[in-house]
N, C-alpha and C. Protein backbone atom coordinates (compact mmCIF):
# COMPACT_ATOMS: atom_id res chain seq x y z
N UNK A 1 0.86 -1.18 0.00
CA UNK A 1 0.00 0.00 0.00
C UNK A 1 0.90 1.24 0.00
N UNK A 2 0.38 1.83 -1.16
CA UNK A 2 1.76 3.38 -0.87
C UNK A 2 0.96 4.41 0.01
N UNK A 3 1.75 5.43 0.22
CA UNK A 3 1.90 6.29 1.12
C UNK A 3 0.35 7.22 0.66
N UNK A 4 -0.29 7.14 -0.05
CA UNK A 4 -1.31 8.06 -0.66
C UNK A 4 -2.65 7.16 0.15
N UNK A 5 -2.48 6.35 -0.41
CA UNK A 5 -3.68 5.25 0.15
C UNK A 5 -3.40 4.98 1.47
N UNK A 6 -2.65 4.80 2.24
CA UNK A 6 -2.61 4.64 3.65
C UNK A 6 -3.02 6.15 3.91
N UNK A 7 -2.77 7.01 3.69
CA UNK A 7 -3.00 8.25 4.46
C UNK A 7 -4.73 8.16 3.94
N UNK A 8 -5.60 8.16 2.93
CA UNK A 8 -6.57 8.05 2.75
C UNK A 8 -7.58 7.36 3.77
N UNK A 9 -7.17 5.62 3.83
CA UNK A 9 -7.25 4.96 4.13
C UNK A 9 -7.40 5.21 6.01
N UNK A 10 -6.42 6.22 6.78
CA UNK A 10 -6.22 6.55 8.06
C UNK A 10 -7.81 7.78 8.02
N UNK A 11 -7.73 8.73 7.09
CA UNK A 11 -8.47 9.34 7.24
C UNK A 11 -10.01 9.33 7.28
N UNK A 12 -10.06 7.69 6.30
CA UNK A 12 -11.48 7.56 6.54
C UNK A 12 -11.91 6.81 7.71
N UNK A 13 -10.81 5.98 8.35
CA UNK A 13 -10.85 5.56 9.59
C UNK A 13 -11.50 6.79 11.10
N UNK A 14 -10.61 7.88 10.72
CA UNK A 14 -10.44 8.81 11.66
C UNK A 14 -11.99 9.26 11.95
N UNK A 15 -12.32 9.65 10.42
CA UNK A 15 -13.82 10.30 10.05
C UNK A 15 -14.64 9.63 11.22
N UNK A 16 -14.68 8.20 11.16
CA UNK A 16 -15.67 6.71 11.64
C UNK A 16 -15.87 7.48 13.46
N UNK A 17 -14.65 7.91 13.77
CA UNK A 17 -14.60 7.71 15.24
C UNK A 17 -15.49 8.75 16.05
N UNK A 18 -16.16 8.41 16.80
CA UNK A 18 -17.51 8.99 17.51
C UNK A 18 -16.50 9.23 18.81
N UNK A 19 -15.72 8.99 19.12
CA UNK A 19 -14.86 9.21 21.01
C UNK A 19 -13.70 10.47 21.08
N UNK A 20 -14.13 11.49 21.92
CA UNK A 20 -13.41 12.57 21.77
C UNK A 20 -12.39 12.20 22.68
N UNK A 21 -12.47 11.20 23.74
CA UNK A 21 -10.91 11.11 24.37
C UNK A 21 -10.14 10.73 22.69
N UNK A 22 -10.43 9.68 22.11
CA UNK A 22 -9.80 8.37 21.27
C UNK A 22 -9.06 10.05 20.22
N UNK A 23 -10.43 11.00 20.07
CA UNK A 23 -9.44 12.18 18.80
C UNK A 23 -8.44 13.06 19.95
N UNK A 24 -8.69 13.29 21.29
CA UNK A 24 -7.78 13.88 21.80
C UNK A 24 -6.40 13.18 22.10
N UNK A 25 -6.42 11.92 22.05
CA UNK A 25 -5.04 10.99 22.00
C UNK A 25 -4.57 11.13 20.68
N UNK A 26 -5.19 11.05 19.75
CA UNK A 26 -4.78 11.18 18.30
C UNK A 26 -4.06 12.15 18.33
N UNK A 27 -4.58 13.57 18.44
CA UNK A 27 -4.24 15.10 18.53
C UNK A 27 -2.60 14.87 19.01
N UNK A 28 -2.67 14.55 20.70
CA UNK A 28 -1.32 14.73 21.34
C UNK A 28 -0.28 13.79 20.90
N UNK A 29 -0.42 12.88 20.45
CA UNK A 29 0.27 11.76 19.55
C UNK A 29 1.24 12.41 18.67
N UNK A 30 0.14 12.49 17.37
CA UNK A 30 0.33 13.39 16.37
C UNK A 30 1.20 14.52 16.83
N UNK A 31 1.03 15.40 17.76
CA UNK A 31 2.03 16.59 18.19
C UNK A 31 3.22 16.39 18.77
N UNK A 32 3.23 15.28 19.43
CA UNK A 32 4.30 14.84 20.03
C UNK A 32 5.24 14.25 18.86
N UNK A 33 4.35 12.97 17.71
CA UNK A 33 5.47 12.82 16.96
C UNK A 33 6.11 13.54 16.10
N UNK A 34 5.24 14.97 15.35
CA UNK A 34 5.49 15.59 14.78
C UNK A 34 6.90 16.11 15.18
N UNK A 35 7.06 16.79 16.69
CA UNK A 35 8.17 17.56 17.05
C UNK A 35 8.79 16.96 17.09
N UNK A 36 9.31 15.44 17.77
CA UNK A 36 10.15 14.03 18.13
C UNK A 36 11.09 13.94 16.26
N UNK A 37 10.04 14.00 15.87
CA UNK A 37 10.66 13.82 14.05
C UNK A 37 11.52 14.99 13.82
N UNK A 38 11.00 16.37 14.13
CA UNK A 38 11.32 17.23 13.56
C UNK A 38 13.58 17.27 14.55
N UNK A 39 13.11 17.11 15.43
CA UNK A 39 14.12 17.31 16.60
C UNK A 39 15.45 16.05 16.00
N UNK A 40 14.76 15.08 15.72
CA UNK A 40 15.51 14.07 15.00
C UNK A 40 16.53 14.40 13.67
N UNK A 41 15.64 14.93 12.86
CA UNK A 41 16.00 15.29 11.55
C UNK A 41 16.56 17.19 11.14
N UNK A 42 16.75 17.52 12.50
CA UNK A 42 16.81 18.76 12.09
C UNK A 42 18.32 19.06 12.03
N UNK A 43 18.92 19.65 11.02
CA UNK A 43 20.50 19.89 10.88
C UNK A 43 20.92 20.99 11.57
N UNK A 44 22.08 20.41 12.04
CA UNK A 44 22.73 21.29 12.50
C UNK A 44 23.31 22.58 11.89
N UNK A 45 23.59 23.99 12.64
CA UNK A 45 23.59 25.12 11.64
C UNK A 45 25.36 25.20 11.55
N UNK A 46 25.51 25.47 9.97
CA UNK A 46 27.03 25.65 9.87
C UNK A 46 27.23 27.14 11.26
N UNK A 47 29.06 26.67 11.70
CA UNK A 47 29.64 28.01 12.24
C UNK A 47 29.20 29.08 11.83
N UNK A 48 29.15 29.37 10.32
CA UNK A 48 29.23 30.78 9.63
C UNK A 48 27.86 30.90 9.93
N UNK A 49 27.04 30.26 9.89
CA UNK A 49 25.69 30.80 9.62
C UNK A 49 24.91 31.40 11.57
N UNK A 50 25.80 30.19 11.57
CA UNK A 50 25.19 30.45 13.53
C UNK A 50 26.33 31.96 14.01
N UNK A 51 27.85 32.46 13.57
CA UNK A 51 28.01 33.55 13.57
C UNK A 51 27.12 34.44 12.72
N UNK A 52 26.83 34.75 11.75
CA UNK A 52 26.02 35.48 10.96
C UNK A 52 24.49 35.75 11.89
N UNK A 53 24.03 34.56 12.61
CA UNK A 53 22.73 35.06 13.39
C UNK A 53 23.27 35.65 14.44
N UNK A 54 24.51 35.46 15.16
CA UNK A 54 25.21 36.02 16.61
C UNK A 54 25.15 37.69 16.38
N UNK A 55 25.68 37.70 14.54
CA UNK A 55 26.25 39.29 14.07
C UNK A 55 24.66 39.66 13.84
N UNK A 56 23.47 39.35 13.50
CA UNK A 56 22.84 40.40 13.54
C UNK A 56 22.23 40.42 14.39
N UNK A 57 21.86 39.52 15.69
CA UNK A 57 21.10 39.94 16.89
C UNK A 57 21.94 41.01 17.47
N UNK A 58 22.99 40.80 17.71
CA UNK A 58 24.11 41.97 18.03
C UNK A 58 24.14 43.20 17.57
N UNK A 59 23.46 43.14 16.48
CA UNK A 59 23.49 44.65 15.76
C UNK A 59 21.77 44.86 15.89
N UNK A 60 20.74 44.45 15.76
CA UNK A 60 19.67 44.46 16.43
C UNK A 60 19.61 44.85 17.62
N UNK A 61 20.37 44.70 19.16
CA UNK A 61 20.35 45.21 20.03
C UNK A 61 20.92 46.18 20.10
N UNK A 62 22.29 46.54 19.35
CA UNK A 62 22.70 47.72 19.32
C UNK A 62 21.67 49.12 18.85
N UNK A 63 21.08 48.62 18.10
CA UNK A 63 20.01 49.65 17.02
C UNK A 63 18.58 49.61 17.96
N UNK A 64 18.65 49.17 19.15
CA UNK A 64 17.18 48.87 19.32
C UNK A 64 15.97 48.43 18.81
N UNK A 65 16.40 47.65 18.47
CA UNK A 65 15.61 46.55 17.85
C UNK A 65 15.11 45.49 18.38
N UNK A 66 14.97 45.54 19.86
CA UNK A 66 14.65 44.29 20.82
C UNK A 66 12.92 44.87 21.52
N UNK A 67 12.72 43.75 22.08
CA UNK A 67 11.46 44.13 23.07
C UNK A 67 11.99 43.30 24.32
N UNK A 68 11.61 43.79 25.51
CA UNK A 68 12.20 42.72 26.85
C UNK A 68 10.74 41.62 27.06
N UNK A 69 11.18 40.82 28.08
CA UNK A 69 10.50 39.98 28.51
C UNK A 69 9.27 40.14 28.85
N UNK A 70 9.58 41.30 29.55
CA UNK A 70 8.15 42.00 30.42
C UNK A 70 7.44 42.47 29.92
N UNK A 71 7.67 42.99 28.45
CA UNK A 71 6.77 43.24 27.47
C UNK A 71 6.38 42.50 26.28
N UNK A 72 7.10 41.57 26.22
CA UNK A 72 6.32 40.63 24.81
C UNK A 72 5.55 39.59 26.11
N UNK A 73 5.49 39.27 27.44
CA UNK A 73 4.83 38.49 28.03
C UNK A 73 3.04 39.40 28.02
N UNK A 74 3.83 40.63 27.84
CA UNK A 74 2.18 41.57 28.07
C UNK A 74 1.75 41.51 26.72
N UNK A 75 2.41 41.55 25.93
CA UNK A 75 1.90 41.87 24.14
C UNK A 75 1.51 39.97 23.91
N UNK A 76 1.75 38.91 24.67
CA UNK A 76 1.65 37.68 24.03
C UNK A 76 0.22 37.18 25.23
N UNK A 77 -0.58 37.93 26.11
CA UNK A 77 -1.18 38.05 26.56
C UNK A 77 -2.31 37.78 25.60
N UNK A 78 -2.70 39.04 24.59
CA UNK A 78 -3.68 39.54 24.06
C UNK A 78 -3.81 38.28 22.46
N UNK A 79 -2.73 37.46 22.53
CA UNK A 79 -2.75 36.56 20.85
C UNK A 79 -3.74 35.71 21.53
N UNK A 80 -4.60 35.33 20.40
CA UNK A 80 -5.50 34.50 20.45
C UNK A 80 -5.02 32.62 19.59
């Protein structure tokens, strides 16, 4: 079975299910493996590039270009 039809195949399964614990396990599953994969497969950043982000947060704070803690906790208040 390729990868098209199994995913089909999951989804019409999913549709079937009447139990909101059974979709809220699905949900945290799904989120958990998503990140687990991502954390797995994610490359590491060359030197140059991880200096290059060092050089412009550095020049971002120099220029004022930051917000502190105490205020993106108040501005991340109001996101929905």
């Amino acid at each position: 079975m390729d990868l098209q039809t199994r995913k089909l195949s999951f989804i019409q399964e999913f549709l079937r299910i009447q139990n909101e614990e059974i979709i809220s396990r699905l949900e945290k599953l799904l989120k958990k493996s998503k990140a687990e994969f991502y954390d797995q497969n994610q490359l590491p950043k060359s030197l140059e590039t991880l200096n290059s982000e060092i050089d412009h947060s550095m020049e971002d704070s120099i220029n004022d270009r930051v917000i502190s803690s105490a205020d993106l906790l108040e501005e991340t208040k109001n996101w929905k």
